[in-house]
Every structure is written in C-alpha cells, then in structure tokens.
Protein backbone atom coordinates (compact mmCIF):
# COMPACT_ATOMS: atom_id res chain seq x y z
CA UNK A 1 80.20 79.78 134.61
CA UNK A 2 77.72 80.38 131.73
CA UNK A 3 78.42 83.32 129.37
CA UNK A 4 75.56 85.66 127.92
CA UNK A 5 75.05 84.94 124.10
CA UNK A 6 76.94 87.38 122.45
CA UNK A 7 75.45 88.22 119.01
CA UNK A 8 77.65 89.62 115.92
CA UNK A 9 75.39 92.14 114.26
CA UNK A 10 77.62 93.04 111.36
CA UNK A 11 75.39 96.10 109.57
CA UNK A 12 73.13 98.49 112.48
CA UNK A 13 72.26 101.48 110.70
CA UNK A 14 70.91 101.97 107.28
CA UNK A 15 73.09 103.76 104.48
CA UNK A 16 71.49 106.77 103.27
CA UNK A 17 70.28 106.98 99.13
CA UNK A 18 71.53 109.07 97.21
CA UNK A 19 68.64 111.29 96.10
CA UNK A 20 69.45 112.05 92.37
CA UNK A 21 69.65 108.38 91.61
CA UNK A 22 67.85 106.38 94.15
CA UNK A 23 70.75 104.15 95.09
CA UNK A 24 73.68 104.23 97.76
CA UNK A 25 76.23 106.51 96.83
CA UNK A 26 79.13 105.29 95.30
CA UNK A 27 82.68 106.31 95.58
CA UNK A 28 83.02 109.47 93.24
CA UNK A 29 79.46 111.00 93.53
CA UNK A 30 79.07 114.52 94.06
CA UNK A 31 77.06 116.57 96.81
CA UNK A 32 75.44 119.37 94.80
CA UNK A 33 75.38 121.95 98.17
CA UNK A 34 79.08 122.25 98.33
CA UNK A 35 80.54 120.14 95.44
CA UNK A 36 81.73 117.97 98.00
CA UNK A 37 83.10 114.17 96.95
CA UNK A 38 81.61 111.02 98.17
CA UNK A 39 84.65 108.97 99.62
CA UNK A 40 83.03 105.81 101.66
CA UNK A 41 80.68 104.82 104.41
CA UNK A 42 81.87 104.88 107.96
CA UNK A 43 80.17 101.45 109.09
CA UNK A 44 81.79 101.82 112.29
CA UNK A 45 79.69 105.21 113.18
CA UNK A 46 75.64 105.02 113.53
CA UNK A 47 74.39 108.34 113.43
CA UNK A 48 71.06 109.69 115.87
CA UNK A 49 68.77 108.99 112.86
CA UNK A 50 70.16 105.38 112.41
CA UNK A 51 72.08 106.22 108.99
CA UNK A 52 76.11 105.11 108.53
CA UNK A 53 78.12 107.75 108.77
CA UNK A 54 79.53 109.12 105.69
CA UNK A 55 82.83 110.88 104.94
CA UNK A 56 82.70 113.04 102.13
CA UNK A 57 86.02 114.73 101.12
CA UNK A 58 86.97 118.33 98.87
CA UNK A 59 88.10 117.84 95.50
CA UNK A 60 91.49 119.34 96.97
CA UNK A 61 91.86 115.82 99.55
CA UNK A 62 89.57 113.33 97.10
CA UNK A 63 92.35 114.15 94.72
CA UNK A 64 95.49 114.02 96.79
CA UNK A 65 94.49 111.08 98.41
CA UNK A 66 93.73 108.89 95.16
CA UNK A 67 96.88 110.84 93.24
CA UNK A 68 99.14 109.37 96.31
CA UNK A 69 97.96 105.91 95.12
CA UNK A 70 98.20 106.66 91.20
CA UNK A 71 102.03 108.23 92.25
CA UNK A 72 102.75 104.90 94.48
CA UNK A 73 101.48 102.58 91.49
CA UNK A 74 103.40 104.17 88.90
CA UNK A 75 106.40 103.83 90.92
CA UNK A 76 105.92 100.43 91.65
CA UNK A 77 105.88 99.62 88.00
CA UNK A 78 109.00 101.12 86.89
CA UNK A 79 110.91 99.78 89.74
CA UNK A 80 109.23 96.15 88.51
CA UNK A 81 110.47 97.09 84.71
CA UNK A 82 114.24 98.24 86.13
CA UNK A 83 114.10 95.08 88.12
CA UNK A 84 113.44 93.13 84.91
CA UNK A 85 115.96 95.47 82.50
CA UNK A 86 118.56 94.41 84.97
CA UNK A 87 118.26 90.39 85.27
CA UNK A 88 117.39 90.50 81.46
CA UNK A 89 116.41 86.96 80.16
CA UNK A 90 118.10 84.15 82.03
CA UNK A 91 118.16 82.07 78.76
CA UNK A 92 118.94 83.91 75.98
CA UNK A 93 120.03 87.43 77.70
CA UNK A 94 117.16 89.74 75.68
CA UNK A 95 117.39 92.85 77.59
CA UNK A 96 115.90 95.46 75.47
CA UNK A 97 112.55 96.46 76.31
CA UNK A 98 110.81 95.29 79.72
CA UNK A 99 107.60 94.92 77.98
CA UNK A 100 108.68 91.44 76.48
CA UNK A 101 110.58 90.11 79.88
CA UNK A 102 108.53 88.45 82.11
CA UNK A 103 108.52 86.65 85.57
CA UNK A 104 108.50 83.49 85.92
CA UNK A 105 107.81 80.95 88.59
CA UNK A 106 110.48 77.96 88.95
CA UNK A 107 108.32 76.27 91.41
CA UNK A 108 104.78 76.45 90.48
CA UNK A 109 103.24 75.20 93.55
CA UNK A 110 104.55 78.24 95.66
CA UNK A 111 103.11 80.85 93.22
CA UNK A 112 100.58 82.99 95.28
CA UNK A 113 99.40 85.37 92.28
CA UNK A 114 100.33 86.84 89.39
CA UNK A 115 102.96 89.52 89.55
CA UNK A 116 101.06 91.36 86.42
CA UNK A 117 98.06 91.06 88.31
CA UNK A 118 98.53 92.18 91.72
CA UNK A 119 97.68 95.41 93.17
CA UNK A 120 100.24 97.58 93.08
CA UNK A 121 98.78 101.00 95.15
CA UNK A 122 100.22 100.15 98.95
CA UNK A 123 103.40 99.54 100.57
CA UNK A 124 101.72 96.13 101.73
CA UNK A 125 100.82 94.89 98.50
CA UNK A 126 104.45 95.79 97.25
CA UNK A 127 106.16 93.76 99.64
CA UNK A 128 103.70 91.35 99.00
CA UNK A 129 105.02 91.23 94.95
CA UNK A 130 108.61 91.44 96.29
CA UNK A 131 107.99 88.25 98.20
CA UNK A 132 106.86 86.93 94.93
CA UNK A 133 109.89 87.87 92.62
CA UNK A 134 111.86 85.58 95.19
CA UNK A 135 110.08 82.95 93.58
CA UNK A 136 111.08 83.75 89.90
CA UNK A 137 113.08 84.15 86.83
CA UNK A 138 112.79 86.24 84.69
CA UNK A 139 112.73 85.27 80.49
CA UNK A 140 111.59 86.95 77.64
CA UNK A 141 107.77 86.31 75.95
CA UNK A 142 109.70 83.69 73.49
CA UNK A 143 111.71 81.52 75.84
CA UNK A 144 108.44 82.17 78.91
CA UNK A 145 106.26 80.32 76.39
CA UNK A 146 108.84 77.69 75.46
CA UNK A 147 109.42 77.01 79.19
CA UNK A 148 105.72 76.89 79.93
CA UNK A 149 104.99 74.43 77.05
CA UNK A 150 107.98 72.14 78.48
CA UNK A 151 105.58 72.47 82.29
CA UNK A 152 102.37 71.11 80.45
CA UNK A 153 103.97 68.30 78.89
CA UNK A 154 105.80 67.20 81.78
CA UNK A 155 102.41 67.08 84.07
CA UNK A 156 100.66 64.98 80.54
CA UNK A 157 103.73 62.63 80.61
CA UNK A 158 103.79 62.24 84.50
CA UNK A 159 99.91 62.26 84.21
C-alpha cells in the first residue's frame, strides 16, 4: 500500500502587526479601542482573512491570570527556604538565614538543572525541583564552596 505524502506545514496564516509599532504584538501590548491586553497568538486558529487568531484578555483576567503565577512562585520559594531552614547545613549545622544555605548535588552526573535557576510558576516545574532536592544536601555558602573546591581537584587529580 503506498501512503499520500503527508506534509507538516508548521505556520498557515500570517500574524497580524501591530499598527502603532510596525511589529507583531508582544505579550503586554495594549488595544487602544477597548484597553484590551494582548495575551498570545492562537497558532492553532486561521482566521477568513488568513491572520492567527489572537486572544486578547481585560486587565481584570491579564492580571489574575499572571498574579496566579506571581502567587504560585512566591510560594514555591518559601516552601524551598523552609525546606532549607529545616535540614540546616549538613556539615557545620548553620541554620540561620536561608539565604546562605544552599543545595547541593552529591552526585553530579544526575544533576538536571539548577534548583536557583529553575522555573518556579507551575505545579509541573515544582515537582520537577522536588525531584531535584532528592538529589541533594543542603550546606551553607562556606562549607558549598569548600565542598565544590574538594570536586575540582578530585577530577584534576583523576584527570
């Protein structure tokens, strides 16, 4: 049996400019008519004219939607702070402030990210850093640098 040639078209219609600044809008940008928010493009409608859809939101919804992310982010980090309050230093016991405990990795070669760096706005990307912390100690900034120093000098002696 032969089977038609199927092609992937990834981008039909054309995104519309916005007129004030002759470039696509951009998350943020605001409809003058109606003070309306620009939120994204809907790549997955084409309208009649062959433009993207577009969903544009009230400052009432642009607002809660981004302020649920800001509220989930915020969270995140103080549970990541009480998490590290808790274990306090696993060498010298510092347990003061969570600004100066950090984690870190015991097995290098597992590490997947940064805990610092990671997004920390969805319920994915938490269980994502949870996953992580499995991996780690935590130590303060002192005895983090001390161990780190004793990793480099291992890997020149090993070579």
């Amino acid at each position: 049996m032969v089977y038609p040639r199927i092609e992937i078209v990834k981008f039909k219609g054309k995104r519309r400019l916005n007129p004030k600044t002759g470039i696509y809008f951009k998350q943020g940008d605001r409809r003058k008519k109606d003070n309306w928010i620009f939120d994204h493009y809907n790549m997955g409608v084409i309208l009649k004219n062959g433009f993207v859809g577009e969903q544009w939101r009230s400052l009432k919804k642009f607002n809660k939607k981004y302020k649920k992310k800001e509220n989930l982010k915020e969270k995140v980090i103080k549970w990541l702070d009480n998490k590290k309050l808790r274990k306090g230093c696993q060498h010298c016991g510092y347990k003061k402030h969570a600004i100066a405990l950090q984690f870190h990795h015991i097995d290098p070669s597992t590490k997947e990210g940064s805990i610092s760096e990671m997004h920390k706005n969805t319920l994915a990307r938490f269980k994502k850093i949870v996953k992580e912390i499995w991996k780690c100690i935590v130590l303060c900034a002192n005895c983090h640098s001390i161990e780190e120093k004793k990793i480099r000098d291992n890997k020149k002696n090993n070579g």
